[in-house]
Protein backbone atom coordinates (compact mmCIF):
# COMPACT_ATOMS: atom_id res chain seq x y z
CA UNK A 1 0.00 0.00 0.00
CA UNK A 2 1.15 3.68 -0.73
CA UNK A 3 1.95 5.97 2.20
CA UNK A 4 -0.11 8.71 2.37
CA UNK A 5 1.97 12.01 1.64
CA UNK A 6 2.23 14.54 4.16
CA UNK A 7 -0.64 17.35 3.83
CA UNK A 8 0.13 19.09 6.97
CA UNK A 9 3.11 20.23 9.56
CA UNK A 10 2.66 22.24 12.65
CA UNK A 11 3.12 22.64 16.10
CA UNK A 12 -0.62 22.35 18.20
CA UNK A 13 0.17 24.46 21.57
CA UNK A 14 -2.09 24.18 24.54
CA UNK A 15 -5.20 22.54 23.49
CA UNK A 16 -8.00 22.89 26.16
CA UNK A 17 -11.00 20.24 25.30
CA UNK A 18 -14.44 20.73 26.94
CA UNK A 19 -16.01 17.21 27.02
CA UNK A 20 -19.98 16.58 27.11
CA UNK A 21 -21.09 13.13 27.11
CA UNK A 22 -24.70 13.09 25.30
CA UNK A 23 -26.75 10.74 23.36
CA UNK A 24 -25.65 8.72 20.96
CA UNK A 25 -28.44 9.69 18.71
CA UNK A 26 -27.70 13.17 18.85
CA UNK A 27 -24.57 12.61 17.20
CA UNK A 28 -25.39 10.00 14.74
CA UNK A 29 -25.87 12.15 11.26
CA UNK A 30 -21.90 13.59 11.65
CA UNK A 31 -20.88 10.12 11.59
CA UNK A 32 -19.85 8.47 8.08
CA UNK A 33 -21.19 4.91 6.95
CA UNK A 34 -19.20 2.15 8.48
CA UNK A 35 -18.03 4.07 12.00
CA UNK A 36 -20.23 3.97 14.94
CA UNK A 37 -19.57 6.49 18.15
CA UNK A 38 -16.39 5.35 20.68
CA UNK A 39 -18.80 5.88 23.67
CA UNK A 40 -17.95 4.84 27.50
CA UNK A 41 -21.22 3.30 29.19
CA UNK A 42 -23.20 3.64 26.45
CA UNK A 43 -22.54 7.41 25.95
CA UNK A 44 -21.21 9.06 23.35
CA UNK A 45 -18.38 12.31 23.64
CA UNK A 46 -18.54 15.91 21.66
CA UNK A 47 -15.45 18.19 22.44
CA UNK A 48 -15.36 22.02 21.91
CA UNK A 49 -11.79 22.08 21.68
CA UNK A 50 -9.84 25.78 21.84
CA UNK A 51 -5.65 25.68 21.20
CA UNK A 52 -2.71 27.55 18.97
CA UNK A 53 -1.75 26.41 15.32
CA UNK A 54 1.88 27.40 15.13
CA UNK A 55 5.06 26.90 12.26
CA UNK A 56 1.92 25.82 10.33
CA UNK A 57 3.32 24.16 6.67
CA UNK A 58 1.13 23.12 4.15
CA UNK A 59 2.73 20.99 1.99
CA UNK A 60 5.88 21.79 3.09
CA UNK A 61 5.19 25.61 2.42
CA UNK A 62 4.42 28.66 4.63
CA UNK A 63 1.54 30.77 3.62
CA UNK A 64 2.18 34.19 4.43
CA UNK A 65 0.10 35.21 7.36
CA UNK A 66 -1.49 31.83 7.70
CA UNK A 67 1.62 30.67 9.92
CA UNK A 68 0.36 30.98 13.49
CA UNK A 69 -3.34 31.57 14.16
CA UNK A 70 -5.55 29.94 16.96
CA UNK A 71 -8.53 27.36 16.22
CA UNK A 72 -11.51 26.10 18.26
CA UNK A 73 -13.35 23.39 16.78
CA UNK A 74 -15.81 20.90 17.88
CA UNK A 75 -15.98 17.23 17.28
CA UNK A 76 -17.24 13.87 18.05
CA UNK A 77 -15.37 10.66 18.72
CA UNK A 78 -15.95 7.77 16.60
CA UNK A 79 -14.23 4.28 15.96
CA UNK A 80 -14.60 1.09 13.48
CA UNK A 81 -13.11 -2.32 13.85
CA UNK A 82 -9.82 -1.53 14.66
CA UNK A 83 -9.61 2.45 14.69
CA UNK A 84 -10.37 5.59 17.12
CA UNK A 85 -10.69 9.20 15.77
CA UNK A 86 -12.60 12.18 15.75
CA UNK A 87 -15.09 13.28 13.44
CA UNK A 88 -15.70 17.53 13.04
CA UNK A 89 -18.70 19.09 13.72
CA UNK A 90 -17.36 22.77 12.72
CA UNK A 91 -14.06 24.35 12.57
CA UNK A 92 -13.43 28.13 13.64
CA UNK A 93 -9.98 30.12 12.13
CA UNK A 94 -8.94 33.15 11.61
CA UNK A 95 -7.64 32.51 8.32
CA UNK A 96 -9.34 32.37 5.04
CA UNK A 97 -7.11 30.23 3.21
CA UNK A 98 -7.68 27.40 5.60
CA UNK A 99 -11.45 26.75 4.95
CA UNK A 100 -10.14 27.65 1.57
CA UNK A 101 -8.11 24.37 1.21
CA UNK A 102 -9.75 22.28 3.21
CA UNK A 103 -13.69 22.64 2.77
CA UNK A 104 -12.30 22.30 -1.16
CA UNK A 105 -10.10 19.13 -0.99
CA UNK A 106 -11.55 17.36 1.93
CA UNK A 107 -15.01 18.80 2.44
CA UNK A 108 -14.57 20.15 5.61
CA UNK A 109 -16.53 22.51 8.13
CA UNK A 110 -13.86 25.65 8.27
CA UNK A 111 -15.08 28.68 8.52
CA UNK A 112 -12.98 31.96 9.00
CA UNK A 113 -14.06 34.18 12.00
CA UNK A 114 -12.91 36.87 13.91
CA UNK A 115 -10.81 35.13 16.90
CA UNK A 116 -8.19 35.46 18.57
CA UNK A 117 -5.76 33.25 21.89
CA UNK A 118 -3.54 34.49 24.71
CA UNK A 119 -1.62 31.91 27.14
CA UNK A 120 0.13 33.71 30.30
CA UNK A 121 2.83 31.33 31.77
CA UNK A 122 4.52 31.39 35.28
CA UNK A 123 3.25 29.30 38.46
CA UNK A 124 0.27 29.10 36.55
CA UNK A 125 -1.09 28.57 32.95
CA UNK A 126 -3.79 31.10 31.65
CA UNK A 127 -5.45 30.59 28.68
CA UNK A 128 -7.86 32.95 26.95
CA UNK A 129 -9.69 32.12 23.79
CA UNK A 130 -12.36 34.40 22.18
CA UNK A 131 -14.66 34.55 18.59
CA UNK A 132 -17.28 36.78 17.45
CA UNK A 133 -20.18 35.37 16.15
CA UNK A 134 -23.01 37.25 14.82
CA UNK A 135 -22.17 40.34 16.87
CA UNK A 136 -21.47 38.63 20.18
CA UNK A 137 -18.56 37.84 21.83
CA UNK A 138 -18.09 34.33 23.17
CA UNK A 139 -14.96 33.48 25.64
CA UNK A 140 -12.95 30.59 26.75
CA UNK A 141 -11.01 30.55 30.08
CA UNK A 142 -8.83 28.16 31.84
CA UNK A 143 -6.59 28.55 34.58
CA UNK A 144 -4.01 25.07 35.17
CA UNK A 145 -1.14 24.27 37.30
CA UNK A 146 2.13 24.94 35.36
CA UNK A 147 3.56 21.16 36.22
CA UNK A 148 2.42 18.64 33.65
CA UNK A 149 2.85 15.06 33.21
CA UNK A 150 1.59 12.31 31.66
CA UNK A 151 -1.52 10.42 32.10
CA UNK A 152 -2.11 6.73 32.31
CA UNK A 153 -2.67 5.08 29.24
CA UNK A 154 -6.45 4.10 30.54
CA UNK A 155 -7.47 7.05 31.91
CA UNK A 156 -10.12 9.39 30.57
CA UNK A 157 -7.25 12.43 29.58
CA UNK A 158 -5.70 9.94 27.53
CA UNK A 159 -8.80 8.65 25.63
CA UNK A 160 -9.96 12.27 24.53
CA UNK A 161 -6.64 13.77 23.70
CA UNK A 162 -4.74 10.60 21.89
CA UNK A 163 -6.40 9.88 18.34
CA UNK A 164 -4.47 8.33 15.26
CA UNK A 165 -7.24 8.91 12.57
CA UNK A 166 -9.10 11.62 11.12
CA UNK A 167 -12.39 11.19 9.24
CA UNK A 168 -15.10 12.86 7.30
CA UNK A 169 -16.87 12.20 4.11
CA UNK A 170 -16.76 13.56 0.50
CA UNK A 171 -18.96 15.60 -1.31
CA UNK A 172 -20.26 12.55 -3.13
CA UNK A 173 -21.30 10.86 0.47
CA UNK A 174 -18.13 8.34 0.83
CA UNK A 175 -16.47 8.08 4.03
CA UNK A 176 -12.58 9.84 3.75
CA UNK A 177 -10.11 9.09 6.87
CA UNK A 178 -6.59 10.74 7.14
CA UNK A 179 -3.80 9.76 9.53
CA UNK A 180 -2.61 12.57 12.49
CA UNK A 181 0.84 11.74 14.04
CA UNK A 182 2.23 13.13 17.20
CA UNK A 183 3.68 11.74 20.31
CA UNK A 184 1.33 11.65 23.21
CA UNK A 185 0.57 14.73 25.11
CA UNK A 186 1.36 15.50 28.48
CA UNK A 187 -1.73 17.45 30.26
CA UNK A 188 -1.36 20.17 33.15
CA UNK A 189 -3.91 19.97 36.05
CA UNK A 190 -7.15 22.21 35.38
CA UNK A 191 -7.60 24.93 37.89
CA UNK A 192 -10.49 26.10 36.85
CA UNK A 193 -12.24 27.23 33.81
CA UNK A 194 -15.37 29.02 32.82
CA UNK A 195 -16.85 29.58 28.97
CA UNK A 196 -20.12 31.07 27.82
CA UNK A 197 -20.35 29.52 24.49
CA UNK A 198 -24.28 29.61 23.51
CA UNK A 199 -24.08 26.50 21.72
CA UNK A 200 -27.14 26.95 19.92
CA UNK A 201 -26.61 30.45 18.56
CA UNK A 202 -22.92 29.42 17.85
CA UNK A 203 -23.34 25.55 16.01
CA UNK A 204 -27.36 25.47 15.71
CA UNK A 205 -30.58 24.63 17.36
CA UNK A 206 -29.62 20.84 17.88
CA UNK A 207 -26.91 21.72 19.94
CA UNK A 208 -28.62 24.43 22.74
CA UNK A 209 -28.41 20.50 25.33
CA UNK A 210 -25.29 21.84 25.51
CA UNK A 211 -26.12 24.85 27.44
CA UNK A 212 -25.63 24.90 31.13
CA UNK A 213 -24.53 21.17 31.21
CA UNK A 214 -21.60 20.13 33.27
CA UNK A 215 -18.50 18.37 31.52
CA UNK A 216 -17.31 15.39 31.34
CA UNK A 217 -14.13 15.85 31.54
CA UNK A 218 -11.65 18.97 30.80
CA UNK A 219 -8.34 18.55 29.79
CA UNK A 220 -5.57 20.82 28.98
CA UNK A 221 -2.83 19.19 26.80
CA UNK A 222 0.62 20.27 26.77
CA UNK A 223 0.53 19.51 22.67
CA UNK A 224 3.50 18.94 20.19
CA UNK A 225 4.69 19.05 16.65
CA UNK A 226 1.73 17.53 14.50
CA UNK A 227 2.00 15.77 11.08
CA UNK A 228 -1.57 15.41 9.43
CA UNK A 229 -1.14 12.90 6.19
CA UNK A 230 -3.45 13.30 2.94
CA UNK A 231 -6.85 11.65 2.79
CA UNK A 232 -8.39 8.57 0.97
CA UNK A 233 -11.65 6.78 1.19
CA UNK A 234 -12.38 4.69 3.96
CA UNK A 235 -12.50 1.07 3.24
CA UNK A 236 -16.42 0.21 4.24
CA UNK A 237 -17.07 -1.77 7.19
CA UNK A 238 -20.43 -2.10 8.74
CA UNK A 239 -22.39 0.60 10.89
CA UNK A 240 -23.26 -0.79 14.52
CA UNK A 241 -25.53 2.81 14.21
């Protein structure tokens, strides 16, 4: 089999994911034919995940202005026979190129916004992410303990933050999947953290169970250089959906 080329290089810098556990059915139309949801007791996981692109390459080339910028996205976590990965509900940049390129060749949900990041580092970590959407500001805040380390490999930071496979599906309805390299994370303790994301003015009515509901989990990963390989269709394998 041909290796898949490299689409992607850059370094992902403090990633904070906000874990909900929810239905399985409320979930089930992101998911492509022949992956079912990686749940834990029978419920399924959607992240709103906030952290720093940086030294970003695309295909081996810096776009001017399009070389450090901050992302918040939110996804779902799905698996097959022998896979785990993470399926994207939306995508929030800065950038324009980025939904650009990848809406185009990989039908993905990008969309360029007005956003911006701040991390403050000394005996603490503070992170600060905030987007406008439709006039209103929405904000992200963590506060963490500036001494990380590295979970076990069967605890819950370690089954949100550590995924091998991308996937989505094409404009034509077939399931894609894409490889994602990097070395596992090391996490710093959460502090504290407060958002007021309106889920439902922000992603759509669907989402507004989101609102007021109490995590699942929050995790703050250290992060690393990231490789992200070109994708190919998914060989089928059956729905348990």
């Amino acid at each position: 089999m041909t290796e898949p080329k490299l689409f992607l290089r850059a370094r992902w810098q403090d990633l904070v994911l906000i874990t909900y556990d929810v239905d399985p059915e409320l979930i089930a139309q992101h998911i492509p034919r022949g992956l079912e949801p990686d749940t834990i007791d029978g419920r399924a996981f959607i992240s709103l995940v906030a952290f720093d692109f940086l030294d970003t390459k695309i295909k081996g080339v810096k776009v001017p202005f399009h070389v450090n910028f901050p992302e918040i996205n939110l996804r779902v976590y799905v698996k097959n026979a022998d896979k785990r990965g993470v399926v994207f509900v939306r995508e929030f940049v800065p950038k324009a190129i980025i939904p650009l390129v990848a809406n185009t060749l990989y039908n993905e949900n990008y969309k360029a916004i007005t956003m911006s990041s701040e991390v403050r580092k000394n005996g603490s970590i503070f992170l600060n992410h905030k987007i406008k959407i439709l006039g209103k500001f929405y904000e992200i805040n963590v506060e963490a303990e500036n001494k990380s380390y590295m979970p076990e490999e069967n605890s819950t930071e370690h089954f949100f933050k550590e995924h091998e496979w991308g996937f989505g599906t094409s404009r034509d309805g077939n399931p894609l999947i894409y490889k994602v390299e990097h070395p596992w994370w090391n996490v710093y303790p959460v502090v504290k953290f407060q958002h007021n994301f309106d889920f439902d003015a922000i992603y759509g009515k669907k989402w507004a169970v989101l609102n007021g509901k109490q995590p699942y989990n929050v995790t703050f990963a250290q992060g690393s250089v990231v490789k992200v390989f070109e994708g190919k269709l998914m060989e089928q394998t059956e729905s348990h959906i």
